[in-house]
C-alpha atoms as a PDB file:
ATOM      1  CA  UNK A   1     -22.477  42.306 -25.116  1.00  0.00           C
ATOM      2  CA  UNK A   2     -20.459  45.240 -26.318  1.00  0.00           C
ATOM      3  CA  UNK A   3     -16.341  44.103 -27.740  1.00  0.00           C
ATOM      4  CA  UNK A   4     -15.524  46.344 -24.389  1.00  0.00           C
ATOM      5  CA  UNK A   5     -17.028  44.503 -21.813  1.00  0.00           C
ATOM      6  CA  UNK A   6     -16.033  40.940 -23.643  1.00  0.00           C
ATOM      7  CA  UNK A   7     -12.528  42.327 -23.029  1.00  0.00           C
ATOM      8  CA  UNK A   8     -13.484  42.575 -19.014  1.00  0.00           C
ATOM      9  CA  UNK A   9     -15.143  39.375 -18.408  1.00  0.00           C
ATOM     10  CA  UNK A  10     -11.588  37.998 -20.073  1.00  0.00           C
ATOM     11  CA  UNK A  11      -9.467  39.909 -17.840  1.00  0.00           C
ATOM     12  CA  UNK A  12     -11.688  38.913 -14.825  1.00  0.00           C
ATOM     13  CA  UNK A  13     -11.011  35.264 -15.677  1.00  0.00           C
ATOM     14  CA  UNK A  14      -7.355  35.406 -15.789  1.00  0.00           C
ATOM     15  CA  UNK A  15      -5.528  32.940 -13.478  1.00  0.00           C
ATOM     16  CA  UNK A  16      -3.032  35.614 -12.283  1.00  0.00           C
ATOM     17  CA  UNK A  17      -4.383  38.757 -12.872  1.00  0.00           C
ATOM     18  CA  UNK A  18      -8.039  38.312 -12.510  1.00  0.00           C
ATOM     19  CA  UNK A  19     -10.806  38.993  -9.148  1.00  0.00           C
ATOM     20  CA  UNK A  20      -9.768  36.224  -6.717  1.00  0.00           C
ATOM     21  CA  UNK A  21     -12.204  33.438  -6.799  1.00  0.00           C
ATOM     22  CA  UNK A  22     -12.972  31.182  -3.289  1.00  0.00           C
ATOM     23  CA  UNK A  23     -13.969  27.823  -3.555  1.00  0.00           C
ATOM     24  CA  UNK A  24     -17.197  26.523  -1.368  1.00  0.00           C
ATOM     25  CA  UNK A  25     -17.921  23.226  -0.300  1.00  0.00           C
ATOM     26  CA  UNK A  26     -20.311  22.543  -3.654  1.00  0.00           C
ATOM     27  CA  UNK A  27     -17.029  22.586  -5.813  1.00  0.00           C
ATOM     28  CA  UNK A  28     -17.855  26.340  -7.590  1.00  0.00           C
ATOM     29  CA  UNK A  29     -15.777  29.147  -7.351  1.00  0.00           C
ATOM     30  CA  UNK A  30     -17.587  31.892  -5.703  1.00  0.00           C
ATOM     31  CA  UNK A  31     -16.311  36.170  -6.320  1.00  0.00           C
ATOM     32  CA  UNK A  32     -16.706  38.421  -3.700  1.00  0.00           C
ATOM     33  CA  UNK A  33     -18.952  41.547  -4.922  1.00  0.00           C
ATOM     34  CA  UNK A  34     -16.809  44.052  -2.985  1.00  0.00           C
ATOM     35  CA  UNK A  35     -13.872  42.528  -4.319  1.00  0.00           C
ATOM     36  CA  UNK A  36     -15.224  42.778  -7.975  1.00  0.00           C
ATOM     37  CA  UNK A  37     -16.032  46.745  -7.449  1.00  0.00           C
ATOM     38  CA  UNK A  38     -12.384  47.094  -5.927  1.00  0.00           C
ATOM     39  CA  UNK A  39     -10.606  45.036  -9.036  1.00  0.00           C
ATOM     40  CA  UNK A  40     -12.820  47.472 -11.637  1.00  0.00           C
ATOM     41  CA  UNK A  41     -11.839  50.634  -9.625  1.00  0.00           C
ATOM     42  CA  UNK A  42      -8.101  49.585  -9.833  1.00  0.00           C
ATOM     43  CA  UNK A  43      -8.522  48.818 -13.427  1.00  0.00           C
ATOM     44  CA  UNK A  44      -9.967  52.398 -14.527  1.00  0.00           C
ATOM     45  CA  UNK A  45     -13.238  50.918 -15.154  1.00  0.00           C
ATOM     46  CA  UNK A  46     -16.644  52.196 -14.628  1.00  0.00           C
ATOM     47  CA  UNK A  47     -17.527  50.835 -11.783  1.00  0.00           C
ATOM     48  CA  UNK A  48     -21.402  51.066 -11.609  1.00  0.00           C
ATOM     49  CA  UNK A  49     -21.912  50.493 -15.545  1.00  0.00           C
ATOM     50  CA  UNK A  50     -20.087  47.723 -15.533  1.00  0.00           C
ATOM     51  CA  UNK A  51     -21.461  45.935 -12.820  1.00  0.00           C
ATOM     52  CA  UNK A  52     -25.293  46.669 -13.632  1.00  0.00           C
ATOM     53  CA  UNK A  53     -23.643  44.971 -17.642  1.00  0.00           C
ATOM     54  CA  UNK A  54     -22.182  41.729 -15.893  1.00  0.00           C
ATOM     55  CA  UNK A  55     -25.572  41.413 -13.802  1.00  0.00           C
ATOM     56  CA  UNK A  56     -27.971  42.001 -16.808  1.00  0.00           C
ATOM     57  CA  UNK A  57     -25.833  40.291 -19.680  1.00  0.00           C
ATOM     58  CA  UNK A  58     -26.109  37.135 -17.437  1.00  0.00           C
ATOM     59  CA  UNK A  59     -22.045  36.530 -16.804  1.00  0.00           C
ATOM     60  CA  UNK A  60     -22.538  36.979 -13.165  1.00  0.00           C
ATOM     61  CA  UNK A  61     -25.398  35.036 -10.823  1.00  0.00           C
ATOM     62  CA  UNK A  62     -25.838  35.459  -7.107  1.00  0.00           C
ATOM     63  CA  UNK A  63     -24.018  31.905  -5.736  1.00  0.00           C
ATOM     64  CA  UNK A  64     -27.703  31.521  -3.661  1.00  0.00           C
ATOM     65  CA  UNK A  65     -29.413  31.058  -7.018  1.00  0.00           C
ATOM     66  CA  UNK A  66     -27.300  28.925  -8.642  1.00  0.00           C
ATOM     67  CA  UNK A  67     -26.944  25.223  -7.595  1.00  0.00           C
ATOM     68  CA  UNK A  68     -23.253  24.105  -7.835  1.00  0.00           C
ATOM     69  CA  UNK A  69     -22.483  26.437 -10.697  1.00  0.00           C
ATOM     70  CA  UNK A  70     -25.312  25.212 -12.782  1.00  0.00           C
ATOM     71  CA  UNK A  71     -27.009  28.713 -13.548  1.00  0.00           C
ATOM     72  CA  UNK A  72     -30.681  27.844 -15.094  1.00  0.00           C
ATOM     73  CA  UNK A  73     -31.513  29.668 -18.272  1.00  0.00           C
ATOM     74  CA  UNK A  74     -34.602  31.260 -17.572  1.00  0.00           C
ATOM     75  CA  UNK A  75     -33.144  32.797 -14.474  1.00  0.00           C
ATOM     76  CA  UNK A  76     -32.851  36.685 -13.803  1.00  0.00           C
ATOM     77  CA  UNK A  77     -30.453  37.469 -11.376  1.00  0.00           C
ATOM     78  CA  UNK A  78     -31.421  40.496  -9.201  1.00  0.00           C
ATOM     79  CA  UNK A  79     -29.434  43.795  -9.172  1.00  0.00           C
ATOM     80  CA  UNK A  80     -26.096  43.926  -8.082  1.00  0.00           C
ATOM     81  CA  UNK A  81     -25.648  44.032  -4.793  1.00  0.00           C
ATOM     82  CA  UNK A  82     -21.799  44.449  -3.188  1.00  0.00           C
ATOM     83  CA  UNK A  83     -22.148  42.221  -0.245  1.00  0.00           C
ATOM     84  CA  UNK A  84     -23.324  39.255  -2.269  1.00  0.00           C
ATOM     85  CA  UNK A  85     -21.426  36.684  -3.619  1.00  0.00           C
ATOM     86  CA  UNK A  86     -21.263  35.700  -7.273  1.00  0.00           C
ATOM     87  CA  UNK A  87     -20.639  32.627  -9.404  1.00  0.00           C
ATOM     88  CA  UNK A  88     -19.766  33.069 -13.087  1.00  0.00           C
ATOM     89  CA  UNK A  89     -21.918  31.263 -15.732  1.00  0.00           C
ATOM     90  CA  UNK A  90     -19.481  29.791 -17.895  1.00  0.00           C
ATOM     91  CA  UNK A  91     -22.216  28.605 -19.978  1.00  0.00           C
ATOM     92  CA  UNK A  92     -23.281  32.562 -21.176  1.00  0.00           C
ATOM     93  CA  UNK A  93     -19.820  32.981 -20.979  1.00  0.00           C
ATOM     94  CA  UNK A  94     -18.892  30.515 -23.782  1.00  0.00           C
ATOM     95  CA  UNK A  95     -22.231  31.950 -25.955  1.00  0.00           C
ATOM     96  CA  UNK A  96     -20.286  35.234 -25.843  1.00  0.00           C
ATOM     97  CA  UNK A  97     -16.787  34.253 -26.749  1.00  0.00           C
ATOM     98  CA  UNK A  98     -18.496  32.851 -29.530  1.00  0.00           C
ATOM     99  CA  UNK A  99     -19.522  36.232 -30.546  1.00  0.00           C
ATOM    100  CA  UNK A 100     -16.624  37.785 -30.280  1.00  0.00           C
ATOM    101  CA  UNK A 101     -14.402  35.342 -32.563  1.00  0.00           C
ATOM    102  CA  UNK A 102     -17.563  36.219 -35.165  1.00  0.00           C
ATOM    103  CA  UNK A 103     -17.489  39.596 -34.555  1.00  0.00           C
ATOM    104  CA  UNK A 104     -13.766  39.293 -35.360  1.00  0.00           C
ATOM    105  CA  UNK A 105     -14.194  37.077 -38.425  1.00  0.00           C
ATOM    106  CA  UNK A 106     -16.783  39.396 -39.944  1.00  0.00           C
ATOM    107  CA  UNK A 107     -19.593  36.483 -39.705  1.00  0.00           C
ATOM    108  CA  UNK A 108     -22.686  36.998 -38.058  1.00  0.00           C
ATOM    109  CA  UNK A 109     -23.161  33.243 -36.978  1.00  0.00           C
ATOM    110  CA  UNK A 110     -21.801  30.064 -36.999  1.00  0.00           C
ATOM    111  CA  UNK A 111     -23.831  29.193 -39.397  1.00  0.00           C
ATOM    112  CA  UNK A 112     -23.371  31.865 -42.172  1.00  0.00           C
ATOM    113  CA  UNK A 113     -19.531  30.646 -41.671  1.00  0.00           C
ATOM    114  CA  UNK A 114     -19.758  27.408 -42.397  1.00  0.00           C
ATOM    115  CA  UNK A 115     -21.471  27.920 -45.799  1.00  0.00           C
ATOM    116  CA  UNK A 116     -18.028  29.872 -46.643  1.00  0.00           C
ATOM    117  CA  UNK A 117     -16.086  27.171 -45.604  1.00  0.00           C
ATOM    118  CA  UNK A 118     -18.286  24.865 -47.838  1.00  0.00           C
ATOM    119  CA  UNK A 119     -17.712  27.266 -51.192  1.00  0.00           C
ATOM    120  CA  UNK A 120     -16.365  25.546 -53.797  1.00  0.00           C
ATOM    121  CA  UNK A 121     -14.042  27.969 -55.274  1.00  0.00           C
ATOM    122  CA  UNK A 122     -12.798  29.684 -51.876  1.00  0.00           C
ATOM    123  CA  UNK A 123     -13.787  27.515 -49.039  1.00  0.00           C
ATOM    124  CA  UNK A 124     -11.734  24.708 -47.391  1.00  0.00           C
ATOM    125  CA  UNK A 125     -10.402  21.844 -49.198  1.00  0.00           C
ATOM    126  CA  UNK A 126     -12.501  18.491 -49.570  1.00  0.00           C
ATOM    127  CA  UNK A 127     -11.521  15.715 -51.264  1.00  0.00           C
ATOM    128  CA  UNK A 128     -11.368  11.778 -50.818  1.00  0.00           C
ATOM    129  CA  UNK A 129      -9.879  10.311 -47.986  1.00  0.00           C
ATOM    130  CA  UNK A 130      -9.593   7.153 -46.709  1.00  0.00           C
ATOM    131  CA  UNK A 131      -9.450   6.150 -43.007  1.00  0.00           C
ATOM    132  CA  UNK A 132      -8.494   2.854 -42.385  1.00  0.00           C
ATOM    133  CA  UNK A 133     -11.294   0.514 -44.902  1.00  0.00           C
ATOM    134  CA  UNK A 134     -13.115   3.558 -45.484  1.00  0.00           C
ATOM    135  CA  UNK A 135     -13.536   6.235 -47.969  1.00  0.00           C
ATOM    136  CA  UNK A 136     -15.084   9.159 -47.619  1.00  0.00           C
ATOM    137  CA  UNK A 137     -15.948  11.883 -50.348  1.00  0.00           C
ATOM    138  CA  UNK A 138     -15.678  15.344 -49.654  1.00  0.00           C
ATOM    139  CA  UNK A 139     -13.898  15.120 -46.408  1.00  0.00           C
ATOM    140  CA  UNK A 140     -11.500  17.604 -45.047  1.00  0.00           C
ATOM    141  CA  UNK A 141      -8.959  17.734 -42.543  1.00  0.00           C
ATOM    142  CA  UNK A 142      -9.194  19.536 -38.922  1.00  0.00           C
ATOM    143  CA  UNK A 143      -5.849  21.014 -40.036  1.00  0.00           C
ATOM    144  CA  UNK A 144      -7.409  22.469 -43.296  1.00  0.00           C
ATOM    145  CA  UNK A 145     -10.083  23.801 -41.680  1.00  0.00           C
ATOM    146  CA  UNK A 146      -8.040  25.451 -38.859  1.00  0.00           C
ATOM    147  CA  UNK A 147      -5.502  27.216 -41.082  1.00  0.00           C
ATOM    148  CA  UNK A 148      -8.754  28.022 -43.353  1.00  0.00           C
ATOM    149  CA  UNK A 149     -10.288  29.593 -40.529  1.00  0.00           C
ATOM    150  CA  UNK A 150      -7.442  31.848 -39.022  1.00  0.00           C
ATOM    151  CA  UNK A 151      -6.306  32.957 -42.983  1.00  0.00           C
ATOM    152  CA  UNK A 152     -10.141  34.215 -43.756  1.00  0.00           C
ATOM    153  CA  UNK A 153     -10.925  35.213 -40.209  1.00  0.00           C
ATOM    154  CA  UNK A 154      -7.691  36.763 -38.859  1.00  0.00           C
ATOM    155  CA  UNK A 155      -7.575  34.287 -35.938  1.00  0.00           C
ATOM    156  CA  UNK A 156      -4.675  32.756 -33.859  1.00  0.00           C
ATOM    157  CA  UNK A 157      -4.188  29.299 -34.116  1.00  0.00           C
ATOM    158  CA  UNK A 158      -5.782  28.621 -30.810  1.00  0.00           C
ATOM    159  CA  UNK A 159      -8.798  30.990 -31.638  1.00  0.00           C
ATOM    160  CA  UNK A 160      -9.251  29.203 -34.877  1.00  0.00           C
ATOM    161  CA  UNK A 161      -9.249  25.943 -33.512  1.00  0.00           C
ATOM    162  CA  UNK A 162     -11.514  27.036 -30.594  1.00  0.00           C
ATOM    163  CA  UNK A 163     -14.013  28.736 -33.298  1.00  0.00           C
ATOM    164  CA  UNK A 164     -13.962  24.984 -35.638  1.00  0.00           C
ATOM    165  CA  UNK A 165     -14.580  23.188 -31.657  1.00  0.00           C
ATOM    166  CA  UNK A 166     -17.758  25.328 -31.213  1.00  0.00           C
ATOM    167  CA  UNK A 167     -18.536  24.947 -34.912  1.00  0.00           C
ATOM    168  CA  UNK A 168     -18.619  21.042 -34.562  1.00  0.00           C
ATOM    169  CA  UNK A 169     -20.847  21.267 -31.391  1.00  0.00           C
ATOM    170  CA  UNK A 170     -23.245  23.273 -33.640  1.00  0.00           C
ATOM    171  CA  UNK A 171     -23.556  20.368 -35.780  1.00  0.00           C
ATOM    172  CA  UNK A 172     -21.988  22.076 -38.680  1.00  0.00           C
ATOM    173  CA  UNK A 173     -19.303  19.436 -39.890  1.00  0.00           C
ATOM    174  CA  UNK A 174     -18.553  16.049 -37.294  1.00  0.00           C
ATOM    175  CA  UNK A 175     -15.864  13.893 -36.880  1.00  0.00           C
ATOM    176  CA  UNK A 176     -16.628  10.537 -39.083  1.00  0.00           C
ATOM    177  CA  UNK A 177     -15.221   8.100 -36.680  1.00  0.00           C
ATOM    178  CA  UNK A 178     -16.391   8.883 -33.460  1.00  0.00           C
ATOM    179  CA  UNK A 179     -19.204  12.047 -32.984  1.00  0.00           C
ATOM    180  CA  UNK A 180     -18.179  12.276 -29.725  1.00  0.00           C
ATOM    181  CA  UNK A 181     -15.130  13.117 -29.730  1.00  0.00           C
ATOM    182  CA  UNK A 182     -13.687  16.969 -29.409  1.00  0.00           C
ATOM    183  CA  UNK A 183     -12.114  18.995 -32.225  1.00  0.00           C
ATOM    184  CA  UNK A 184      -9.071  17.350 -33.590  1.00  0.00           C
ATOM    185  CA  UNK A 185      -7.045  18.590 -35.650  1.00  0.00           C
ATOM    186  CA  UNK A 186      -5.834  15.199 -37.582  1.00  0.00           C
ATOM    187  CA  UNK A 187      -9.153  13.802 -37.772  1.00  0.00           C
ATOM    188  CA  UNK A 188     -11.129  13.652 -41.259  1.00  0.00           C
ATOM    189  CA  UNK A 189     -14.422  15.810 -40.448  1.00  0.00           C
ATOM    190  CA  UNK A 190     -17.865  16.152 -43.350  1.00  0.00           C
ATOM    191  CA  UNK A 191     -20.318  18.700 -43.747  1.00  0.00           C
ATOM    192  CA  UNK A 192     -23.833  18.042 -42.215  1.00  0.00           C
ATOM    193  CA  UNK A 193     -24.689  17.937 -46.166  1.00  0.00           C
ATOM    194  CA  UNK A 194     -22.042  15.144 -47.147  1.00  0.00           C
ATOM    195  CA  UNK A 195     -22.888  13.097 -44.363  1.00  0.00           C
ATOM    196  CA  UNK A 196     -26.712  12.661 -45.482  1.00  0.00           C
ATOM    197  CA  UNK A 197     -25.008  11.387 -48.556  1.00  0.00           C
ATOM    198  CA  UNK A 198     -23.242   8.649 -46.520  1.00  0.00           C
ATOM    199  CA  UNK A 199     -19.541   7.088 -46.993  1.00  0.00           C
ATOM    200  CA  UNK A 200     -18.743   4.433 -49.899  1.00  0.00           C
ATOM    201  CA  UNK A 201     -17.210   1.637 -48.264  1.00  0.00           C
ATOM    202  CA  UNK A 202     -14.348  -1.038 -49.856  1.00  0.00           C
ATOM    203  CA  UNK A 203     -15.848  -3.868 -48.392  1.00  0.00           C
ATOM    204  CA  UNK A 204     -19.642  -2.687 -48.342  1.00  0.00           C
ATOM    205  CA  UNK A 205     -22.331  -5.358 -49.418  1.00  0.00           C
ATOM    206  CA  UNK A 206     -24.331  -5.512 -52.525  1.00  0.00           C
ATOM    207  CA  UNK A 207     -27.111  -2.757 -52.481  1.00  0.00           C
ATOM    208  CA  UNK A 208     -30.388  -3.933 -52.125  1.00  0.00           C
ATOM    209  CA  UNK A 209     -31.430  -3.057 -55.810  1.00  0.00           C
ATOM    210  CA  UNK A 210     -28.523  -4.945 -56.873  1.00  0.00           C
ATOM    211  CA  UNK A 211     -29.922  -8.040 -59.687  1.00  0.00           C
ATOM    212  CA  UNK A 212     -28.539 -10.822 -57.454  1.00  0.00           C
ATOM    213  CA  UNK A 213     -30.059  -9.922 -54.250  1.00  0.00           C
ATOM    214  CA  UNK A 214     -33.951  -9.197 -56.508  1.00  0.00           C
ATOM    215  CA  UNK A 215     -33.080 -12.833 -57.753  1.00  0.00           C
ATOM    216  CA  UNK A 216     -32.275 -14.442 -54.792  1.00  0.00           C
ATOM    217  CA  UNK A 217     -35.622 -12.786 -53.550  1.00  0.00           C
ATOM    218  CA  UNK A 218     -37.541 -14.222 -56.194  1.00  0.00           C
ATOM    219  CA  UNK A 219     -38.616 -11.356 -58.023  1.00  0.00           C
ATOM    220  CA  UNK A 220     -38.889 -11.808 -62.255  1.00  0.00           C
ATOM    221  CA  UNK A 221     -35.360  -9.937 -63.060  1.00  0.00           C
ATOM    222  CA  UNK A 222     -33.284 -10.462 -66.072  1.00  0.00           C
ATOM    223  CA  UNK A 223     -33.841 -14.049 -67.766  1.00  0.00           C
ATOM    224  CA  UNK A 224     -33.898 -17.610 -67.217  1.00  0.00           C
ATOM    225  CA  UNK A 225     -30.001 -17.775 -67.642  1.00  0.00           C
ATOM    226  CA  UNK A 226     -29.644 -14.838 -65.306  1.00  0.00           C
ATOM    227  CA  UNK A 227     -31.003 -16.244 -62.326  1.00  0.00           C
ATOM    228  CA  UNK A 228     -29.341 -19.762 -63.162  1.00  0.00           C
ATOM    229  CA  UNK A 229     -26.526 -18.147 -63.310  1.00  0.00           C
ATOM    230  CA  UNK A 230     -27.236 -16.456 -59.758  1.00  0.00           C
ATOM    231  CA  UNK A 231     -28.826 -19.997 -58.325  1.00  0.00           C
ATOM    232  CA  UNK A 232     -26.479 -20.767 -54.783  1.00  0.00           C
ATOM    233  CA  UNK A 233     -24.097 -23.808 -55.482  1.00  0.00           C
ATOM    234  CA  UNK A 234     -24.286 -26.197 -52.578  1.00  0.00           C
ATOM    235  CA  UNK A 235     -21.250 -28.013 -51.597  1.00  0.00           C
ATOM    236  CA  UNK A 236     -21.338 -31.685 -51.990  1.00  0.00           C
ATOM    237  CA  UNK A 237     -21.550 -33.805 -48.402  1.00  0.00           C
ATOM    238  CA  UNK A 238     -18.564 -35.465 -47.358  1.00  0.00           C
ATOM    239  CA  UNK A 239     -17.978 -39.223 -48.967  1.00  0.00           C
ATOM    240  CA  UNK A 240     -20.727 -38.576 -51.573  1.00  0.00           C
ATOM    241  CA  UNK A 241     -21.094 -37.857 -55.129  1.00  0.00           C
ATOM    242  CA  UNK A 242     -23.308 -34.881 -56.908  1.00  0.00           C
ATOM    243  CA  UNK A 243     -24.730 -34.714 -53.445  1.00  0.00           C
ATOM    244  CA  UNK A 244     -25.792 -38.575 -53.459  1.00  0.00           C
ATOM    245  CA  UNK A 245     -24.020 -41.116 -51.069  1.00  0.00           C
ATOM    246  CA  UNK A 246     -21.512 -43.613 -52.299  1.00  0.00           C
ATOM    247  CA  UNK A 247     -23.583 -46.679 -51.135  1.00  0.00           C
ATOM    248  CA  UNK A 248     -26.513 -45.510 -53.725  1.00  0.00           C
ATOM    249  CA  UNK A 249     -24.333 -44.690 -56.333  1.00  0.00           C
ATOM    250  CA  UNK A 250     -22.678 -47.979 -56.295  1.00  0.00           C
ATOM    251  CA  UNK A 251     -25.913 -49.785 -56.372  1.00  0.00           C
ATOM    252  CA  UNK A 252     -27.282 -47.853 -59.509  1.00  0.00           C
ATOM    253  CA  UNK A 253     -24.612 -48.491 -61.417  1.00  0.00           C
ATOM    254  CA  UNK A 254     -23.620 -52.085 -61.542  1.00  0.00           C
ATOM    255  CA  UNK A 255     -20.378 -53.127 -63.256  1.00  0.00           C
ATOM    256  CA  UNK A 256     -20.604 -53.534 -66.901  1.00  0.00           C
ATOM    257  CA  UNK A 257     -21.092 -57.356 -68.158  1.00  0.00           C
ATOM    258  CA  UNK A 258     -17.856 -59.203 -69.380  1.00  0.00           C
ATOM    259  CA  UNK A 259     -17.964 -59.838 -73.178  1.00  0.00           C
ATOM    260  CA  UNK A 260     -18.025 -63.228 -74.795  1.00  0.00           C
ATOM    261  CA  UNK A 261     -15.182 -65.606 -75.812  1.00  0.00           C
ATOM    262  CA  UNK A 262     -14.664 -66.893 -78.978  1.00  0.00           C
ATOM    263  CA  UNK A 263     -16.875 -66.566 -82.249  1.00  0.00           C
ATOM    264  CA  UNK A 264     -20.391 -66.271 -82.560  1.00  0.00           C
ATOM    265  CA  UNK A 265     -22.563 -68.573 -82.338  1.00  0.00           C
ATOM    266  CA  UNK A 266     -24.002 -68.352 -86.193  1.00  0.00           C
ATOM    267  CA  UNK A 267     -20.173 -68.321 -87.542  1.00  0.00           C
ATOM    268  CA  UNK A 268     -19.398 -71.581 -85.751  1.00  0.00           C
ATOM    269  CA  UNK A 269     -18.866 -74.563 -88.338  1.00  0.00           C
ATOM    270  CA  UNK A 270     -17.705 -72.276 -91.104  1.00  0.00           C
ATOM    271  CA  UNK A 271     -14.655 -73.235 -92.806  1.00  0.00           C
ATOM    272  CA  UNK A 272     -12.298 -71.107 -94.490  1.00  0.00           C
END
């Protein structure tokens, strides 16, 4: 779709100044096609051009053919036709607003901009940051990558943040708390690269290839001390002793045998 008739289907949309749109019954909002032709004519547009460009660019769909706004993708709507009415597909309409913050940014997709953003030397700043418990290498903020976005593109704030939304659908960088959630601008986001990498945790657990846990497995790692020295220690029972009970460590030990009085028995009768 040509930058002219992006600027149209804007100007159609518009609350105030745009075509009038009635809503049905099905919850869409349905455009008159004589009404359309008479808001072009009053705007100096080419009437029949533009039209025949809304009809075969896919913006516009007869309401009959779409079901409650939901326009198919494989559909072709038929010619224009005046005494129809029209819904627009918002869904083609968001592909192309996506090509026009491009076109504006110099970019030719999504993609090719978010392998700027992740140059070292002049992309967006990532760093460590912590969220919560967490750490996350190379991370950046929504922030960063807004104001990097509308300094190398020559967006608006609003266009800038609407171009990182789209790029996060795309599955170029997510959110690393919730992947869900829309673009925000305070949230720590990761490149689809870094996040293959994974997170390092404070409190994560010993790695798998970690000695202790190949020990406690019972595989032949490191020497006889070693695993002694990674043995469990089980905690004594209540009212025992090294793990025996008190009754059967009284009776194998008995109480030592009183010594004798008085000399011995081979000294007795000696005089001094």
């Amino acid at each position: 779709m040509s930058a002219e008739l992006h600027s149209i289907v804007k100007q159609l949309l518009h609350p105030k100044t745009g075509v009038k749109r009635h809503k049905r019954s099905k919850g869409d909002l349905l455009i008159e096609g004589k009404e359309v032709e008479s808001w072009l004519s009053n705007g100096g547009h080419d009437v029949a051009s533009t039209v025949e460009q809304l009809v075969q660019s896919g913006v516009v769909v007869q309401a009959d053919l779409a079901d409650n706004g939901d326009v198919p993708p494989h559909l072709r709507s038929p010619p224009w036709d005046a005494e129809k009415q029209y819904v627009f597909n918002m869904k083609k309409i968001g592909e192309l607003n996506i090509q026009g913050l491009l076109a504006k940014s110099g970019a030719h997709s999504l993609e090719s901009l978010g392998m700027m953003m992740q140059e070292p030397s002049s992309g967006v700043e990532r760093k460590e940051r912590k969220h919560r418990l967490r750490k996350f290498k190379d991370a950046f903020l929504g922030s960063d990558a807004v104001t990097w976005v509308s300094l190398t593109c020559h967006l608006e704030g609003p266009q800038a943040a609407s171009l990182c939304q789209h790029m996060q659908n795309a599955g170029i960088f997510h959110n690393v708390v919730s992947k869900t959630e829309p673009f925000n601008p305070k949230a720590i986001f990761r490149f689809k690269d870094s996040e293959r990498r994974g997170s390092v945790y404070e409190d994560e657990p010993p790695s798998p290839s970690s000695p202790r846990e190949r020990v406690s497995e019972g595989s032949p790692v490191g020497d006889e001390a070693a695993q002694k020295r990674w043995q469990p220690i089980k905690a004594p029972r209540r009212g025992s002793i090294d793990g025996a009970p008190l009754s059967q460590e009284r009776k194998a030990t008995p109480p030592p045998a009183a010594a004798p009085r008085g000399r011995p028995e081979g000294e007795r009768g000696r005089g001094r």
